[in-house]
C-alpha atoms as a PDB file:
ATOM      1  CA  UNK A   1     116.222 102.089 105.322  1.00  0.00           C
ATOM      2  CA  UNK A   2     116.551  97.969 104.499  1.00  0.00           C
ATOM      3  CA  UNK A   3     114.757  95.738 106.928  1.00  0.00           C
ATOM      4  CA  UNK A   4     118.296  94.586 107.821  1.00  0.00           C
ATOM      5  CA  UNK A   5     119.022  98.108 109.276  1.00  0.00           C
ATOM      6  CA  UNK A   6     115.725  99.049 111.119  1.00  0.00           C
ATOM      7  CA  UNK A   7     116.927  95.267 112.918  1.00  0.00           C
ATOM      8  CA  UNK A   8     120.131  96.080 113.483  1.00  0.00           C
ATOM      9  CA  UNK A   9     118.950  99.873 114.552  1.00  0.00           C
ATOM     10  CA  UNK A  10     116.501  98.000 117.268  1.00  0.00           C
ATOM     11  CA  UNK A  11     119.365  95.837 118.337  1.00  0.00           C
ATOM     12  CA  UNK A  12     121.806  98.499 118.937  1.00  0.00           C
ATOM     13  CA  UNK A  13     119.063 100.730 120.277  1.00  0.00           C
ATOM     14  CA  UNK A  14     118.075  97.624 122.957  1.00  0.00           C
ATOM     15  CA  UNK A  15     121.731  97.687 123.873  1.00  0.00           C
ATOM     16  CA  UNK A  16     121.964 101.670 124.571  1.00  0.00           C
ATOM     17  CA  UNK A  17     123.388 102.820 121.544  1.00  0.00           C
ATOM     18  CA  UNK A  18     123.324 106.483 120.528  1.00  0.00           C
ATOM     19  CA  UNK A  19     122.343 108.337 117.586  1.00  0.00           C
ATOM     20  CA  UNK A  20     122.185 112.341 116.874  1.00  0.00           C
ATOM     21  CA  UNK A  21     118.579 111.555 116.991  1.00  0.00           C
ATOM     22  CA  UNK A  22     117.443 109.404 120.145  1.00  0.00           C
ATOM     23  CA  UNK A  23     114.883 106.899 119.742  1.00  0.00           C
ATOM     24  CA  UNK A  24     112.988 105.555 122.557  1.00  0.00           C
ATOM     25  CA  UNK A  25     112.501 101.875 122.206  1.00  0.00           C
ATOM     26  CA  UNK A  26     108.631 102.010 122.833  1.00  0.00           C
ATOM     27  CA  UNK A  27     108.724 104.885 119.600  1.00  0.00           C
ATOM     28  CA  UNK A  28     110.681 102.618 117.431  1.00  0.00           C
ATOM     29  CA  UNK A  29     107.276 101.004 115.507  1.00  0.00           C
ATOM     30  CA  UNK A  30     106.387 104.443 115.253  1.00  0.00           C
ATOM     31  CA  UNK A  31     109.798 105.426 113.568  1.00  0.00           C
ATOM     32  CA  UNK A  32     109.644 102.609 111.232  1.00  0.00           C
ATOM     33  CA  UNK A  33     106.463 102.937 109.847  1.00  0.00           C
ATOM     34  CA  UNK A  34     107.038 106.743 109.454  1.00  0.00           C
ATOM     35  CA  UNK A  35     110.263 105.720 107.181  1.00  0.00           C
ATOM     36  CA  UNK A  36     108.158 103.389 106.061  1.00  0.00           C
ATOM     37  CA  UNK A  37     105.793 105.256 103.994  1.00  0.00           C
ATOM     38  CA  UNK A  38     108.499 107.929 102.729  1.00  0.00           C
ATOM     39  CA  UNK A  39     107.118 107.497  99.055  1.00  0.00           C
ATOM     40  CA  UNK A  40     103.976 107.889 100.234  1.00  0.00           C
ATOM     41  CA  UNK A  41     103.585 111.774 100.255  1.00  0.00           C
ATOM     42  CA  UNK A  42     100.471 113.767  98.565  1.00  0.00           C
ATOM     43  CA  UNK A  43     101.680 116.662  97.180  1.00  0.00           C
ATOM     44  CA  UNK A  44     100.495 119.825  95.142  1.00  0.00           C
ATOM     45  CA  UNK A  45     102.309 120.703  92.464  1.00  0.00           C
ATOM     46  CA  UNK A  46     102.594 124.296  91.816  1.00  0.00           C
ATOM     47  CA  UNK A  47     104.124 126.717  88.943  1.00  0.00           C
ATOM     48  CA  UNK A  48     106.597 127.608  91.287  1.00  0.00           C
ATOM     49  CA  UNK A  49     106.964 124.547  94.251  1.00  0.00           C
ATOM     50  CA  UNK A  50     105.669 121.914  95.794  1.00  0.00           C
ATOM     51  CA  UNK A  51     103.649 121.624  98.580  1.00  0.00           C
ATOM     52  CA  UNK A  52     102.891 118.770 100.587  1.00  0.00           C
ATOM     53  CA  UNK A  53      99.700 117.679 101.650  1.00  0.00           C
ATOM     54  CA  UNK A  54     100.095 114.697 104.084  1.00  0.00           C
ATOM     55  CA  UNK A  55     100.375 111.068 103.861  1.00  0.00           C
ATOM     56  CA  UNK A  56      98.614 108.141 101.955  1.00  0.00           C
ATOM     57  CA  UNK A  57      96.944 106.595 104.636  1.00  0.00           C
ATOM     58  CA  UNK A  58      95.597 104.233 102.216  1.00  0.00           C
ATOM     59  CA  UNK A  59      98.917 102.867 101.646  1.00  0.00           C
ATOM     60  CA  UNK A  60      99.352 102.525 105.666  1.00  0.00           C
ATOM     61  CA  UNK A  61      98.091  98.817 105.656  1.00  0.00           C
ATOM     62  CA  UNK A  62     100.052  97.313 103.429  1.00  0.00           C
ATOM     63  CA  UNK A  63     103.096  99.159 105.074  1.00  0.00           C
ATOM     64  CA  UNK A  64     101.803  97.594 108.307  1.00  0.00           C
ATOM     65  CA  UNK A  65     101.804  94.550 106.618  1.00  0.00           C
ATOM     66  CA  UNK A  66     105.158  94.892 105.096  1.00  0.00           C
ATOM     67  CA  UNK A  67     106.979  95.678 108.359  1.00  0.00           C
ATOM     68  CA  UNK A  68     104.626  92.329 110.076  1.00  0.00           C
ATOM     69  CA  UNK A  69     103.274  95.347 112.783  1.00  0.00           C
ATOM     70  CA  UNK A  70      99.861  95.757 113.680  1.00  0.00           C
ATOM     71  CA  UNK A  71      97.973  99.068 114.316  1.00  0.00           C
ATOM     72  CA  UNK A  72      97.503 100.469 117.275  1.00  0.00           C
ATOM     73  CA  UNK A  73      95.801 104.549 118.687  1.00  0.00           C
ATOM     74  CA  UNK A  74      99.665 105.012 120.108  1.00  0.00           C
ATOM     75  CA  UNK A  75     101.124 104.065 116.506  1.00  0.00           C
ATOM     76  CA  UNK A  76      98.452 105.986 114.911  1.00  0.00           C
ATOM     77  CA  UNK A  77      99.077 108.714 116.972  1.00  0.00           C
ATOM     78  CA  UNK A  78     102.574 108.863 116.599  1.00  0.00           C
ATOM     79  CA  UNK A  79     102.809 108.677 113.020  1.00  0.00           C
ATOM     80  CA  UNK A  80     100.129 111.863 113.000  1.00  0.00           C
ATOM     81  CA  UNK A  81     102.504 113.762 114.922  1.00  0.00           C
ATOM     82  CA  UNK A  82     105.741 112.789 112.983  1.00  0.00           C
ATOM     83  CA  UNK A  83     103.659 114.094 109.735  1.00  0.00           C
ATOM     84  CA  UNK A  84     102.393 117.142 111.164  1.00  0.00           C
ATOM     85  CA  UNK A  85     106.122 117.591 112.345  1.00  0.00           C
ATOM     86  CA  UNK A  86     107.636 117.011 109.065  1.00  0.00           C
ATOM     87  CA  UNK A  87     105.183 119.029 106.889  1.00  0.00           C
ATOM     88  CA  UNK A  88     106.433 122.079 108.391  1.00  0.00           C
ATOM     89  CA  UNK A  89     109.967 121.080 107.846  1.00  0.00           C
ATOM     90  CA  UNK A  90     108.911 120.276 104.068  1.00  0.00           C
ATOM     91  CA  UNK A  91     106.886 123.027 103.362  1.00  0.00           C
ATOM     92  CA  UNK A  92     109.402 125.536 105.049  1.00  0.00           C
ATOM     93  CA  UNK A  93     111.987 124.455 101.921  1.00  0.00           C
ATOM     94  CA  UNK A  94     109.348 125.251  99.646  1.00  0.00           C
END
């Protein structure tokens, strides 16, 4: 997602737009940092899959950076929970 749509996402959320997926304006940081990092898997390669590990956090600060946010325990948090969330949908496929 371009900068120009996680704005105009933020706008349109602020005016009570709706998605499939709801966003609650206080998660939306969370959200973007979490789409964000989406290259930034560690993964295992296997004979027969992949399986994925978690994120690079090392790459989190320069994504911080990037997106002009700062971190925060409810960011940090939240991004935790979106990866432990999304592993399982990952790993499930594999």
């Amino acid at each position: 997602m371009s900068d120009e749509q996680l704005q105009q996402a933020r706008i349109e959320l602020e005016a009570g737009a709706s998605y499939d997926c709801e966003i609650w304006p206080e998660n939306l940081p969370t959200v973007e940092v979490f789409l964000a990092m989406e290259k930034q898997w560690r993964m295992l390669v296997l004979p027969t899959s992949i399986r994925y590990m978690g994120l690079r956090y090392e790459a989190l600060p320069i994504v911080l950076q990037g997106l002009e946010l700062e971190m925060s325990k409810v960011l940090f948090s939240g991004l935790q929970i979106m990866e432990r969330e999304a592993l399982d949908v990952l790993n499930e496929k594999n």
